[in-house]
C-alpha atoms as a PDB file:
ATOM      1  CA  UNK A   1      -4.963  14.500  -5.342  1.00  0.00           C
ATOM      2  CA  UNK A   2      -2.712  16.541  -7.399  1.00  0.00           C
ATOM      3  CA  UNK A   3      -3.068  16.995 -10.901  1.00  0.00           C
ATOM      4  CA  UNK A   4      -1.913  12.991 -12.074  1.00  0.00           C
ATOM      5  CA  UNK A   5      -0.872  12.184  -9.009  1.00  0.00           C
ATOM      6  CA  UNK A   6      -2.739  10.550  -5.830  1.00  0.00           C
ATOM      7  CA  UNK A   7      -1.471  11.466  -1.938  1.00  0.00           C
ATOM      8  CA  UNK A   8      -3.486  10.142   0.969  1.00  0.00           C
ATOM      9  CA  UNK A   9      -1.472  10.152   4.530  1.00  0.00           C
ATOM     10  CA  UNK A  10      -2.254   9.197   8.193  1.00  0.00           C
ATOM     11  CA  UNK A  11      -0.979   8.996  11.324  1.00  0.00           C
ATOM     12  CA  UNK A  12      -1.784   5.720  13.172  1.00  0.00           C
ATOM     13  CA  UNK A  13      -1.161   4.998  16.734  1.00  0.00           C
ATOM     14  CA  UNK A  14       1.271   2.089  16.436  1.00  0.00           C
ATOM     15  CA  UNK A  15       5.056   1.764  15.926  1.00  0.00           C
ATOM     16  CA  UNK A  16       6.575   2.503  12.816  1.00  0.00           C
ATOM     17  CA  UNK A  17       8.026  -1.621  12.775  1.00  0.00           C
ATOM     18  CA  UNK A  18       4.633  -2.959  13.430  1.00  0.00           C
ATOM     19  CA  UNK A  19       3.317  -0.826  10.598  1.00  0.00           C
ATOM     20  CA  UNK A  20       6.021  -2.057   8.361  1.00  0.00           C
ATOM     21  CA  UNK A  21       5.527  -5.448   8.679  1.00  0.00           C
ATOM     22  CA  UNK A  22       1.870  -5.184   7.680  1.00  0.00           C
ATOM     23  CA  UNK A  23       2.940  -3.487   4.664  1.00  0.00           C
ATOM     24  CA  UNK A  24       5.660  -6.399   3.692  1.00  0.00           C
ATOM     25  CA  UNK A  25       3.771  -9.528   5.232  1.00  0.00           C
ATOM     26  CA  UNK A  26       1.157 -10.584   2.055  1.00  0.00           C
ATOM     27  CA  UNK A  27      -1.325 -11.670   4.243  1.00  0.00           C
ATOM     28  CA  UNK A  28      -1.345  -8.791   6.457  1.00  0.00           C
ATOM     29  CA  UNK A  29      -1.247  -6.478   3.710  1.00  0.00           C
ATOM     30  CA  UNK A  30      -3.909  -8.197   2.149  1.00  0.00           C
ATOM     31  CA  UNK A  31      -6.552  -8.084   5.208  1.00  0.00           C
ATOM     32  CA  UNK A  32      -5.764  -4.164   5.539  1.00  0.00           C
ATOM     33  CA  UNK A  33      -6.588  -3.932   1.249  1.00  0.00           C
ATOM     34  CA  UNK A  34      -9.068  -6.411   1.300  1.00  0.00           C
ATOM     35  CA  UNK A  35      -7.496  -8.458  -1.256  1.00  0.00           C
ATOM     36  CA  UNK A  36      -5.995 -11.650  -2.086  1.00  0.00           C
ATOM     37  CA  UNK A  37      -1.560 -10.894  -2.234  1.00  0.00           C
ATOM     38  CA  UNK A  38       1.115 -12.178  -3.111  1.00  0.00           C
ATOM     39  CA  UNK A  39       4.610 -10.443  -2.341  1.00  0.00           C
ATOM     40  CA  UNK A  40       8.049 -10.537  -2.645  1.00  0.00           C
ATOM     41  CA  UNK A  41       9.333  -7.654  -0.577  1.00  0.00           C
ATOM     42  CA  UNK A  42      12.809  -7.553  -2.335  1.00  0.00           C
ATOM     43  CA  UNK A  43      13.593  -5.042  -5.065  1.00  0.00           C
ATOM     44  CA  UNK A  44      12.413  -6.661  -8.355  1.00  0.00           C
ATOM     45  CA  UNK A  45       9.626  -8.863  -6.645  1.00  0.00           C
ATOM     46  CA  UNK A  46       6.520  -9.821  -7.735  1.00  0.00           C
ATOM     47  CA  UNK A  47       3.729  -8.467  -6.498  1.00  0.00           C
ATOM     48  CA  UNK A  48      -0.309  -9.559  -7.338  1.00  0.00           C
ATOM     49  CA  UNK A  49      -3.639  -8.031  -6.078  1.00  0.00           C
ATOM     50  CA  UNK A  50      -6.630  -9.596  -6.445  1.00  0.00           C
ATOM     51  CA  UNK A  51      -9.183  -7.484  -4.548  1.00  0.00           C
ATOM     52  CA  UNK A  52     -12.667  -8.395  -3.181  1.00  0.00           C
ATOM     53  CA  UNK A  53     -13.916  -5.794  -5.657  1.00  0.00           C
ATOM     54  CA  UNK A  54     -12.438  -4.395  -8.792  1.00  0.00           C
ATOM     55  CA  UNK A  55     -10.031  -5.511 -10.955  1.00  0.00           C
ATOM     56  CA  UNK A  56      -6.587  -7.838 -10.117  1.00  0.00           C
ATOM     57  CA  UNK A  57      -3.467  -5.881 -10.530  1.00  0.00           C
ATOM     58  CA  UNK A  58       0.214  -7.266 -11.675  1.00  0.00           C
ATOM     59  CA  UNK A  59       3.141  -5.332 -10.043  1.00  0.00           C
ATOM     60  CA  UNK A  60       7.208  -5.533  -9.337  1.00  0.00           C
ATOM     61  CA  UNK A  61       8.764  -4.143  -6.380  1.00  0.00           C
ATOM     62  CA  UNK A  62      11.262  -0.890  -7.308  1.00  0.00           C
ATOM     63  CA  UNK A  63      12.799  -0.594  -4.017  1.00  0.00           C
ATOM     64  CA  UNK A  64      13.222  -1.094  -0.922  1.00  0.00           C
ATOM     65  CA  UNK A  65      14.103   0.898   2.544  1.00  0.00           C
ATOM     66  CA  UNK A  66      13.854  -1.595   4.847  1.00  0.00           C
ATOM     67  CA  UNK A  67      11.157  -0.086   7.967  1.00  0.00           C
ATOM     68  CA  UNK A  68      10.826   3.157   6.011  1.00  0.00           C
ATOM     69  CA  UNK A  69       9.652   3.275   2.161  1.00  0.00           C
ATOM     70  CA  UNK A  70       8.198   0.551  -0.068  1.00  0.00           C
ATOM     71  CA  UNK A  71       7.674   1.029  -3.509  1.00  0.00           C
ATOM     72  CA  UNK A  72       5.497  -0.992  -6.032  1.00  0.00           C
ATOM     73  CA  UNK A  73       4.887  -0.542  -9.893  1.00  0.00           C
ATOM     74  CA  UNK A  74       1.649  -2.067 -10.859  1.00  0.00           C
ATOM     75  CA  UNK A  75      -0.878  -2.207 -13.576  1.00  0.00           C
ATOM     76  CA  UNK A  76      -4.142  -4.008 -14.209  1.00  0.00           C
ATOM     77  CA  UNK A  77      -3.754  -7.066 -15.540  1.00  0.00           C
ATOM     78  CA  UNK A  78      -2.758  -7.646 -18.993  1.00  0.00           C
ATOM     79  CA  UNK A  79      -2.079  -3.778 -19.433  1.00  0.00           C
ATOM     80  CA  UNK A  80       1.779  -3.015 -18.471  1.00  0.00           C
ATOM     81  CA  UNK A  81       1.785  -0.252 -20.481  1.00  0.00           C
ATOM     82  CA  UNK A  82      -0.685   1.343 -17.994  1.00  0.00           C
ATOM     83  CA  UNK A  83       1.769   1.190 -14.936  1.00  0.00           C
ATOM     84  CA  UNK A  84       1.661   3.803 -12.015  1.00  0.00           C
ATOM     85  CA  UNK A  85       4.268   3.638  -9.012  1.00  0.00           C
ATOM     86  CA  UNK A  86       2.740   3.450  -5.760  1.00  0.00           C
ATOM     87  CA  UNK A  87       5.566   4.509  -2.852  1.00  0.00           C
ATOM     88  CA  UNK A  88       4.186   4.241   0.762  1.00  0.00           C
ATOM     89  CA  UNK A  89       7.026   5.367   3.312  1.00  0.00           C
ATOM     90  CA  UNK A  90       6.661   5.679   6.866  1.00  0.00           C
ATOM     91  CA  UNK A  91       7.818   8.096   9.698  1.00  0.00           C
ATOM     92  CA  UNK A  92       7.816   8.321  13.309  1.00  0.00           C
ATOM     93  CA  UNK A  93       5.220  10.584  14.477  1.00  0.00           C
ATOM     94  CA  UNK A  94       4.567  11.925  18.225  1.00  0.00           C
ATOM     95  CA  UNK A  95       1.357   9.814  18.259  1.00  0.00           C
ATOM     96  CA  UNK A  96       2.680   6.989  16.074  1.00  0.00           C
ATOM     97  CA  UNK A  97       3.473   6.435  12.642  1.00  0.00           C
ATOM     98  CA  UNK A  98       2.487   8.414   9.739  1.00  0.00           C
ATOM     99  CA  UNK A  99       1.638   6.585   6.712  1.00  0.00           C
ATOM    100  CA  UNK A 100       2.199   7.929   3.027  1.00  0.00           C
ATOM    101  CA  UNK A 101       0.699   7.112   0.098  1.00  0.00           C
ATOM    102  CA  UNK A 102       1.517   8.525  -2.944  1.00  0.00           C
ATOM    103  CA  UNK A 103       0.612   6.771  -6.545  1.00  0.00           C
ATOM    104  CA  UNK A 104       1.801   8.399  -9.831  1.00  0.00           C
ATOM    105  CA  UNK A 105       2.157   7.825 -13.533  1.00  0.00           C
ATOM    106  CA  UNK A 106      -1.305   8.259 -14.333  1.00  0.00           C
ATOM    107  CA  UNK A 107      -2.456   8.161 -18.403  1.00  0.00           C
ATOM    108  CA  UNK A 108      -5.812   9.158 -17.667  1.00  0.00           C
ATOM    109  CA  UNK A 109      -7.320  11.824 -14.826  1.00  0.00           C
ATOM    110  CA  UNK A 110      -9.975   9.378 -14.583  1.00  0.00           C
ATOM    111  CA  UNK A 111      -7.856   6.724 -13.361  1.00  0.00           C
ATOM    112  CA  UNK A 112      -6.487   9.143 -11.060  1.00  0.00           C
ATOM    113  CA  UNK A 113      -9.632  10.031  -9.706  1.00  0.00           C
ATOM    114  CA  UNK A 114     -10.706   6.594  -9.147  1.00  0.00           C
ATOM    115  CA  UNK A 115      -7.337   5.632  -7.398  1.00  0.00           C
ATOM    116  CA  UNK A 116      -7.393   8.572  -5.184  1.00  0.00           C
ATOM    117  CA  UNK A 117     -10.902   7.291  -3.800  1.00  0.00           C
ATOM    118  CA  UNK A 118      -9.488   3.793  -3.406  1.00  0.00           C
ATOM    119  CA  UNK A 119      -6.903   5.475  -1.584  1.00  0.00           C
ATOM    120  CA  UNK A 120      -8.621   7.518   0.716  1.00  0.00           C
ATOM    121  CA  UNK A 121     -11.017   4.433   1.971  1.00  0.00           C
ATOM    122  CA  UNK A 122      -7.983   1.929   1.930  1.00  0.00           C
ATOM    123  CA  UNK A 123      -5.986   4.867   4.221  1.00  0.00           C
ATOM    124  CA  UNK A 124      -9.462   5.201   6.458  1.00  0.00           C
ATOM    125  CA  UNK A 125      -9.464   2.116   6.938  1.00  0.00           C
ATOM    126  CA  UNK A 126      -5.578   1.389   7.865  1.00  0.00           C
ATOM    127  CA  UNK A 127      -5.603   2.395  11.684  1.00  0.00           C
ATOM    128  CA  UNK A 128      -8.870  -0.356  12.311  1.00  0.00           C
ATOM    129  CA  UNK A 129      -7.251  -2.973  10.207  1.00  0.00           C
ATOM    130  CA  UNK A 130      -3.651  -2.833  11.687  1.00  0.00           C
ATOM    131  CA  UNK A 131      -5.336  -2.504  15.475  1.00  0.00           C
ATOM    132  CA  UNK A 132      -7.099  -5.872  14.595  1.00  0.00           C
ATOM    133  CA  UNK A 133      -3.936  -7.726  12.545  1.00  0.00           C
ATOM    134  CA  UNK A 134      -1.805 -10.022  14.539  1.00  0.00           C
ATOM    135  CA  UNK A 135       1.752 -10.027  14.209  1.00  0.00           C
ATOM    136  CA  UNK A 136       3.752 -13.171  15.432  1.00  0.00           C
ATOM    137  CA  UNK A 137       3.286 -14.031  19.246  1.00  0.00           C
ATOM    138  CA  UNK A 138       1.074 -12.060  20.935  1.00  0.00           C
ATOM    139  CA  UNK A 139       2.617  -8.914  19.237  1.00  0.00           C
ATOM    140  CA  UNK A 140       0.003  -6.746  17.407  1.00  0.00           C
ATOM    141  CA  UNK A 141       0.428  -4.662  14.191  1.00  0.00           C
END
């Protein structure tokens, strides 16, 4: 974490396309955060989080590089003044993909500080959940 800013990455063992679709397809994306999604992968789509634990979060797509980079503005629910940008982008990687996260627009360090430990068990956790996710027909994320 740097000053109001959160950065987590990781490399995980998979292809960079496999990865990507977890991180567009709601429900896949959803088993990895352990939370209820809804997502319109498009530039201006909606996006909703309703996590197992913690509080929902209401969101919009800013943009879009197909494979690469998606980026999200959300907030907690009934607080858009409170918005930060999350922007996870992938690369190829000799041993896979590496995974970015990077969340900014912090008002409080708190916040920040409680994000960047959301982050760093969410990106723990992101080479077990893609290995178990399924991906179309017999393809694996």
């Amino acid at each position: 974490m740097t000053g109001q800013r959160v950065e987590r990455t990781i490399t995980i063992g998979e292809q960079r396309e496999r990865v990507w679709r977890a991180l567009i397809d709601a429900d896949l994306l959803g088993r990895w955060l352990r939370a209820e999604v809804e997502l319109d992968p498009r530039p201006g789509g909606p996006a909703r989080f309703r996590p197992d634990h913690g509080p929902s979060r209401t969101g919009r797509v800013a943009a879009v590089n197909v494979g690469r980079r998606l980026v999200l503005d959300w907030w907690p629910d009934g607080f858009e003044g409170a918005a930060t940008r999350v922007e996870l982008t992938l690369e190829d990687d000799d041993a896979g993909t590496r995974l970015s996260v990077v969340e900014s627009g912090f008002q409080a360090p708190l916040d920040a500080v409680a994000h960047d430990l959301g982050w760093a068990m969410a990106v723990a956790d992101a080479p077990v959940a893609l290995a178990g996710m399924r991906v179309g027909v017999g393809t694996r994320v």
